[in-house]
N, C-alpha and C. Protein backbone atom coordinates (compact mmCIF):
# COMPACT_ATOMS: atom_id res chain seq x y z
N UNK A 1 100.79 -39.81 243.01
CA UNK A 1 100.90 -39.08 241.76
C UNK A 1 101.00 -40.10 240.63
N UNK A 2 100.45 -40.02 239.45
CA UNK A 2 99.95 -40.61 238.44
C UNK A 2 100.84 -40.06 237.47
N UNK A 3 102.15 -40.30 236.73
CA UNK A 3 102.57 -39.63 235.64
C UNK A 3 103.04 -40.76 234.44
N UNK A 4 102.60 -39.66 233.33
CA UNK A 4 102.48 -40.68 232.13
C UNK A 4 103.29 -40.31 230.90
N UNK A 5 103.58 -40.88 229.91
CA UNK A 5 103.37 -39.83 228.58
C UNK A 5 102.62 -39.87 227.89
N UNK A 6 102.54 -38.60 227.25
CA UNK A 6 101.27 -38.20 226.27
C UNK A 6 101.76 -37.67 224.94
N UNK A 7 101.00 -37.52 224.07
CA UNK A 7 101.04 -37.05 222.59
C UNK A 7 100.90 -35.45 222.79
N UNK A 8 102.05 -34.60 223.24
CA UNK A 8 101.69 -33.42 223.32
C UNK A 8 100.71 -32.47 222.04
N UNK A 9 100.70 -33.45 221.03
CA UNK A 9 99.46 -32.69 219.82
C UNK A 9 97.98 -33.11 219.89
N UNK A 10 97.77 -33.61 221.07
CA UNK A 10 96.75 -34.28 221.36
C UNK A 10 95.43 -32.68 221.95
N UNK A 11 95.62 -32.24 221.90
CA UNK A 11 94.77 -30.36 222.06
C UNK A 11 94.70 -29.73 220.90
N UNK A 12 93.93 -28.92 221.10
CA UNK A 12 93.47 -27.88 220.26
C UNK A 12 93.20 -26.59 219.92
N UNK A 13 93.46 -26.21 221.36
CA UNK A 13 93.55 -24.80 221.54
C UNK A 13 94.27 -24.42 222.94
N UNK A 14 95.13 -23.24 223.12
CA UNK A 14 95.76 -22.77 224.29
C UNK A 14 95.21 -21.38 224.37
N UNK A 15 95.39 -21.10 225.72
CA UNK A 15 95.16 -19.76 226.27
C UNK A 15 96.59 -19.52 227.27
N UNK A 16 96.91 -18.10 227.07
CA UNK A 16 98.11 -17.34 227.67
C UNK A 16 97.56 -16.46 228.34
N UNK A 17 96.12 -16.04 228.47
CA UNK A 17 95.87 -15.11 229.03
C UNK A 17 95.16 -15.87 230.32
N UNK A 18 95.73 -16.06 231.70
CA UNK A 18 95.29 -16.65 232.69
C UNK A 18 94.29 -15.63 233.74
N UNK A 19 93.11 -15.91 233.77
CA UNK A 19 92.41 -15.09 234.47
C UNK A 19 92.03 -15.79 236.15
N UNK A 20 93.36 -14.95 236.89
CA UNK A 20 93.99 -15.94 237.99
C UNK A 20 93.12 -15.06 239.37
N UNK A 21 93.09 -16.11 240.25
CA UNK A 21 92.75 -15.20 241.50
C UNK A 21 93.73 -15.50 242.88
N UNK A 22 94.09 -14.74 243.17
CA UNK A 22 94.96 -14.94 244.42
C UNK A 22 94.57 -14.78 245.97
N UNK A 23 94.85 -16.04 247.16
CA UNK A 23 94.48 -16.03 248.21
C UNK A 23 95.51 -15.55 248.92
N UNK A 24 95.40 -14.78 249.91
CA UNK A 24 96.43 -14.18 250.75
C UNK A 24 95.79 -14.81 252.06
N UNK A 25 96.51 -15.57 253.05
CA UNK A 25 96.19 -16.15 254.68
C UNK A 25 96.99 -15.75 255.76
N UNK A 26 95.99 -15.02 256.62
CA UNK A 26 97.23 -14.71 257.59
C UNK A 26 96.92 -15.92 258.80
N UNK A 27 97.83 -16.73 259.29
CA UNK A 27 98.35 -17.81 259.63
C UNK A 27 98.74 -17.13 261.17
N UNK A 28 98.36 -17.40 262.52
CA UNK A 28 96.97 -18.86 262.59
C UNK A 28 95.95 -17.52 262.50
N UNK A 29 94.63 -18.22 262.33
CA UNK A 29 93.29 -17.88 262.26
C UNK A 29 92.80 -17.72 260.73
N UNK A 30 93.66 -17.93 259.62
CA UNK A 30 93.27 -17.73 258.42
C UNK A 30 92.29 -16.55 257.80
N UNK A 31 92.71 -15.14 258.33
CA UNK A 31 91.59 -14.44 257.92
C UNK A 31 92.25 -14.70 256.84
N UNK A 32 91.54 -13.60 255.79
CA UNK A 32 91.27 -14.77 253.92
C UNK A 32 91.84 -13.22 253.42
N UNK A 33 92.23 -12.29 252.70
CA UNK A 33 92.07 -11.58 251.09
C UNK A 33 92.23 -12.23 249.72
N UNK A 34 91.50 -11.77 249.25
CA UNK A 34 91.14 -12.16 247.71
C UNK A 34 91.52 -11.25 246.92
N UNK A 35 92.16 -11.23 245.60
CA UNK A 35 92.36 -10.53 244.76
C UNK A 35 92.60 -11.34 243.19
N UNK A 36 91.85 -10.33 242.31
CA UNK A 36 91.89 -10.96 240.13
C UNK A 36 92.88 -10.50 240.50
N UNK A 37 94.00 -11.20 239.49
CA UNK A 37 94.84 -11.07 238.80
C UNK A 37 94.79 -11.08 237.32
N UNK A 38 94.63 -10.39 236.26
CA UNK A 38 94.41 -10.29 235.22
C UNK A 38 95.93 -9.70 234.73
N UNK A 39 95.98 -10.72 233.55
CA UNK A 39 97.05 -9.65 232.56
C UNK A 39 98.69 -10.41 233.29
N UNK A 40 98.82 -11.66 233.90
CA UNK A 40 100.05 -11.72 234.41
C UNK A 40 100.38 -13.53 234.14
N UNK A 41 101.52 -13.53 233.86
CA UNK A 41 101.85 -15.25 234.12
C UNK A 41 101.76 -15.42 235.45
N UNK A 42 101.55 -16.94 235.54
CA UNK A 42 101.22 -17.62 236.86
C UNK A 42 103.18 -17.35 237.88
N UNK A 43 103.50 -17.67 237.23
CA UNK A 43 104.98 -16.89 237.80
C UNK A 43 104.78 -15.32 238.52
N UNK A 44 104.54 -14.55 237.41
CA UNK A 44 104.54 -12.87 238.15
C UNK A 44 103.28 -12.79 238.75
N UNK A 45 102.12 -13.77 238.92
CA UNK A 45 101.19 -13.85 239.98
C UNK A 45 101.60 -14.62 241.50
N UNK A 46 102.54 -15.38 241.10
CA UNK A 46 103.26 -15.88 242.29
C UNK A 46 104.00 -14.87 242.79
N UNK A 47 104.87 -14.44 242.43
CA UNK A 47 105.78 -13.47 242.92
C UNK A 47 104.81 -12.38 243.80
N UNK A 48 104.15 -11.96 243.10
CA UNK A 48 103.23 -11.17 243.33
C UNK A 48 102.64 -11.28 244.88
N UNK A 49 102.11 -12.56 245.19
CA UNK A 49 101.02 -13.23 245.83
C UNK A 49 102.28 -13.11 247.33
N UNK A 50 103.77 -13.78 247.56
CA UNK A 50 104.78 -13.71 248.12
C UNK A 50 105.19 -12.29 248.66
N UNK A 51 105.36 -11.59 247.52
CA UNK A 51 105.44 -9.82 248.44
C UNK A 51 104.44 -9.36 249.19
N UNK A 52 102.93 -9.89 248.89
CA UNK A 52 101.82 -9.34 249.44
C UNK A 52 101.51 -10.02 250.92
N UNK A 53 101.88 -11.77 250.91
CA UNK A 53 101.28 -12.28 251.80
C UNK A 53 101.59 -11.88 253.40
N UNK A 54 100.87 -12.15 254.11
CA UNK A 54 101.35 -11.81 255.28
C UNK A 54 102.44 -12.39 255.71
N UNK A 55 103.14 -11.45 256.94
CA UNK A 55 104.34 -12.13 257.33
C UNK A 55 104.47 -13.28 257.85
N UNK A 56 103.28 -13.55 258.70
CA UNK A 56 103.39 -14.98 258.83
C UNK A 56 101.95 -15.71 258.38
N UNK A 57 102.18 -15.88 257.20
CA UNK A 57 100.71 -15.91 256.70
C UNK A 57 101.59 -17.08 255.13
N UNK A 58 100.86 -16.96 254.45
CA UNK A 58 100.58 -18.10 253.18
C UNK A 58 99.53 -18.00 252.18
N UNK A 59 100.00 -17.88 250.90
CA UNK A 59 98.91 -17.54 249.31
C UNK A 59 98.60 -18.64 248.64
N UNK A 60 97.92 -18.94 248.08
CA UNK A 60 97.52 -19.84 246.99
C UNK A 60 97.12 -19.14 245.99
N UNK A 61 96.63 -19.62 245.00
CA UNK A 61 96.29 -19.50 243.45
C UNK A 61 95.42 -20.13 242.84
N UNK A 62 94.55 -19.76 242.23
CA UNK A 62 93.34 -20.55 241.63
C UNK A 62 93.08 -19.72 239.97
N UNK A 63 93.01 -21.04 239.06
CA UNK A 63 92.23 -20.21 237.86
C UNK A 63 90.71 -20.41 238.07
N UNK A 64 90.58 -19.04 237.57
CA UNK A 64 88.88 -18.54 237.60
C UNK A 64 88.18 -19.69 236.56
N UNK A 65 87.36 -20.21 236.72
CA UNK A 65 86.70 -20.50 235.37
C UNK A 65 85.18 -20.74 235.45
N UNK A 66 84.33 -21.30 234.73
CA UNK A 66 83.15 -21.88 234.64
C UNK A 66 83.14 -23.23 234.30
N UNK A 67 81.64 -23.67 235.08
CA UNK A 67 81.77 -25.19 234.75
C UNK A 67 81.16 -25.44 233.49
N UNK A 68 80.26 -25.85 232.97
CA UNK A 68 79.54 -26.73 231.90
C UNK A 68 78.13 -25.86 232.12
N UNK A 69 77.21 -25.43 233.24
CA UNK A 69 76.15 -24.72 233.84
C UNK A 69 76.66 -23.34 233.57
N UNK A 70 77.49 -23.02 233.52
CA UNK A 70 77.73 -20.93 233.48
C UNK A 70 78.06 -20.86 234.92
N UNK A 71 78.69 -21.85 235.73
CA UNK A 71 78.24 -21.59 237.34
C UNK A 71 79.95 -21.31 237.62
N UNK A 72 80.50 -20.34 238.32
CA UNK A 72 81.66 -19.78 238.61
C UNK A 72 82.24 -20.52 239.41
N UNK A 73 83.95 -21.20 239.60
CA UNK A 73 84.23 -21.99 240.27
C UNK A 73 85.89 -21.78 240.01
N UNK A 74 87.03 -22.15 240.54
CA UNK A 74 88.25 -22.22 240.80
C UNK A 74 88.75 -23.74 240.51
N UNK A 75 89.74 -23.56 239.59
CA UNK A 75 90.91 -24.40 239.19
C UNK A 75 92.24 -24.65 240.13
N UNK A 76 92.48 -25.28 241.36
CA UNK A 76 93.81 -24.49 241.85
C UNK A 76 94.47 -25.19 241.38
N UNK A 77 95.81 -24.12 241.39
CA UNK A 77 97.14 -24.09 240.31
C UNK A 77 98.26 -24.10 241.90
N UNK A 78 98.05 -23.48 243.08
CA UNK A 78 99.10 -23.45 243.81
C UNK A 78 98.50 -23.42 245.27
N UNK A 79 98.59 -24.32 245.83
CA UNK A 79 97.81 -24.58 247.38
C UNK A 79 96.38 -25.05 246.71
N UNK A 80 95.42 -24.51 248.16
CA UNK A 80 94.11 -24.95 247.73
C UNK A 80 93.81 -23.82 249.06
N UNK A 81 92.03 -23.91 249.10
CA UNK A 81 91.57 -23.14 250.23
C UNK A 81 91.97 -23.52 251.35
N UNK A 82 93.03 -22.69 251.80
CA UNK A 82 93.34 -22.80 253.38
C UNK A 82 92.24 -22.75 254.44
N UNK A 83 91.72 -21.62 254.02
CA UNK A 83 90.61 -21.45 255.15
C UNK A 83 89.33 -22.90 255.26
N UNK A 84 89.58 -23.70 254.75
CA UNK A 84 88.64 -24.86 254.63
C UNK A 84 89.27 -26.21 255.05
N UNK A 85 88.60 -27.06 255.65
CA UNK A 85 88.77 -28.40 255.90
C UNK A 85 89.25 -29.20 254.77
N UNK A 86 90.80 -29.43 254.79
CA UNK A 86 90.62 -30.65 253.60
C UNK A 86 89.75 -31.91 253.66
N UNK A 87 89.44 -32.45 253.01
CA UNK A 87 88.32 -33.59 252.86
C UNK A 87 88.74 -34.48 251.90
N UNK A 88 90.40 -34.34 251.32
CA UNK A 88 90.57 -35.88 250.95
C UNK A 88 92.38 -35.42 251.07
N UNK A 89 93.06 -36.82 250.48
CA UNK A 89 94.32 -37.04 251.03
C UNK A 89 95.48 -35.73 249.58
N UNK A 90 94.72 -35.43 249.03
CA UNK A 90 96.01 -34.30 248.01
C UNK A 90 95.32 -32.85 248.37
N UNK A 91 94.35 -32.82 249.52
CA UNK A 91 93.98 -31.22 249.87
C UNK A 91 94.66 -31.31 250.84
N UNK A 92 95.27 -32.56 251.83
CA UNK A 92 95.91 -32.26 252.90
C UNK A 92 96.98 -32.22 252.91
N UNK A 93 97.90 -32.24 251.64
CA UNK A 93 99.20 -32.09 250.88
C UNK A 93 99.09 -31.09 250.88
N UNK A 94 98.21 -30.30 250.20
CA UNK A 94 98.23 -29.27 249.22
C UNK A 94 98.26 -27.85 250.75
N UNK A 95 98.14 -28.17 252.19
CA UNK A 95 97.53 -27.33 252.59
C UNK A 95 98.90 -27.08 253.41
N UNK A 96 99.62 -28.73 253.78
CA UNK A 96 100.67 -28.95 254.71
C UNK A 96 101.87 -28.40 253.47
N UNK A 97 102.22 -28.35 252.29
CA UNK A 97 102.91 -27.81 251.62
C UNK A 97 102.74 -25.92 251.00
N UNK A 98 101.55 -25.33 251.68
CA UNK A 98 101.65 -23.79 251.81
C UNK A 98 102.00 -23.45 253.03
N UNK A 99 101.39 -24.65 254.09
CA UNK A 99 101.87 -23.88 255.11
C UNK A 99 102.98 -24.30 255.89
N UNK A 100 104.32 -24.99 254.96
CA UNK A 100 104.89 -25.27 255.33
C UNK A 100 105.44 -26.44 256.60
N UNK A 101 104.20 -27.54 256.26
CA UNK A 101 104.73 -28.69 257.61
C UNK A 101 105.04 -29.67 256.79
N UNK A 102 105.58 -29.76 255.80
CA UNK A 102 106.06 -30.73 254.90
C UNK A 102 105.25 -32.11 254.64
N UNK A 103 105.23 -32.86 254.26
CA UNK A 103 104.24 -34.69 254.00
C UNK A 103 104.48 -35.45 255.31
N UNK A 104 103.57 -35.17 255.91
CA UNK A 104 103.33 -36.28 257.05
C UNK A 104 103.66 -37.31 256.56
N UNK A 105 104.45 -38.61 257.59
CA UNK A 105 104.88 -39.78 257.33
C UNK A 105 103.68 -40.62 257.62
């Protein structure tokens, strides 16, 4: 992890309206649900994502967005795609910290 300080007036515009999508995993076999979340902080989309997930299962969080092309793609904000192979060393954080096996030594 890389942390710095910054000139928090260094932006120009904010958005409050998070147009979030939520992964629900049921754990093992990862079948997948998907659901928008529109209209909620990333908090009451968490909460949210926790009452829904399976019992022995695990959610993540992604903001919706577009790239630079108009081409549709995900920001994640909490986990990453479970159902997928991580393929570098902060997706295999990101996957061992939803599903609970803590940072390999």
């Amino acid at each position: 992890m890389d942390a710095r300080p910054v000139d928090e007036r260094d932006t120009t515009w904010e958005s409050y309206d998070l147009p979030l999508r939520v992964f629900l995993y049921e754990v093992p076999g990862m079948a997948t649900q998907a659901f928008d979340i529109d209209g909620a902080t990333l908090h009451e989309a968490t909460e949210w994502a926790a009452r829904h997930q399976p019992a022995a299962g695990a959610f993540s969080i992604a903001l919706r967005s577009t790239d630079a092309g108009g081409k549709p793609g995900l920001i994640w904000l909490v986990g990453s795609d479970l159902s997928d192979t991580p393929r570098s060393d902060i997706e295999m954080r990101l996957h061992a910290e939803r599903l609970g096996r803590g940072r390999s030594a």
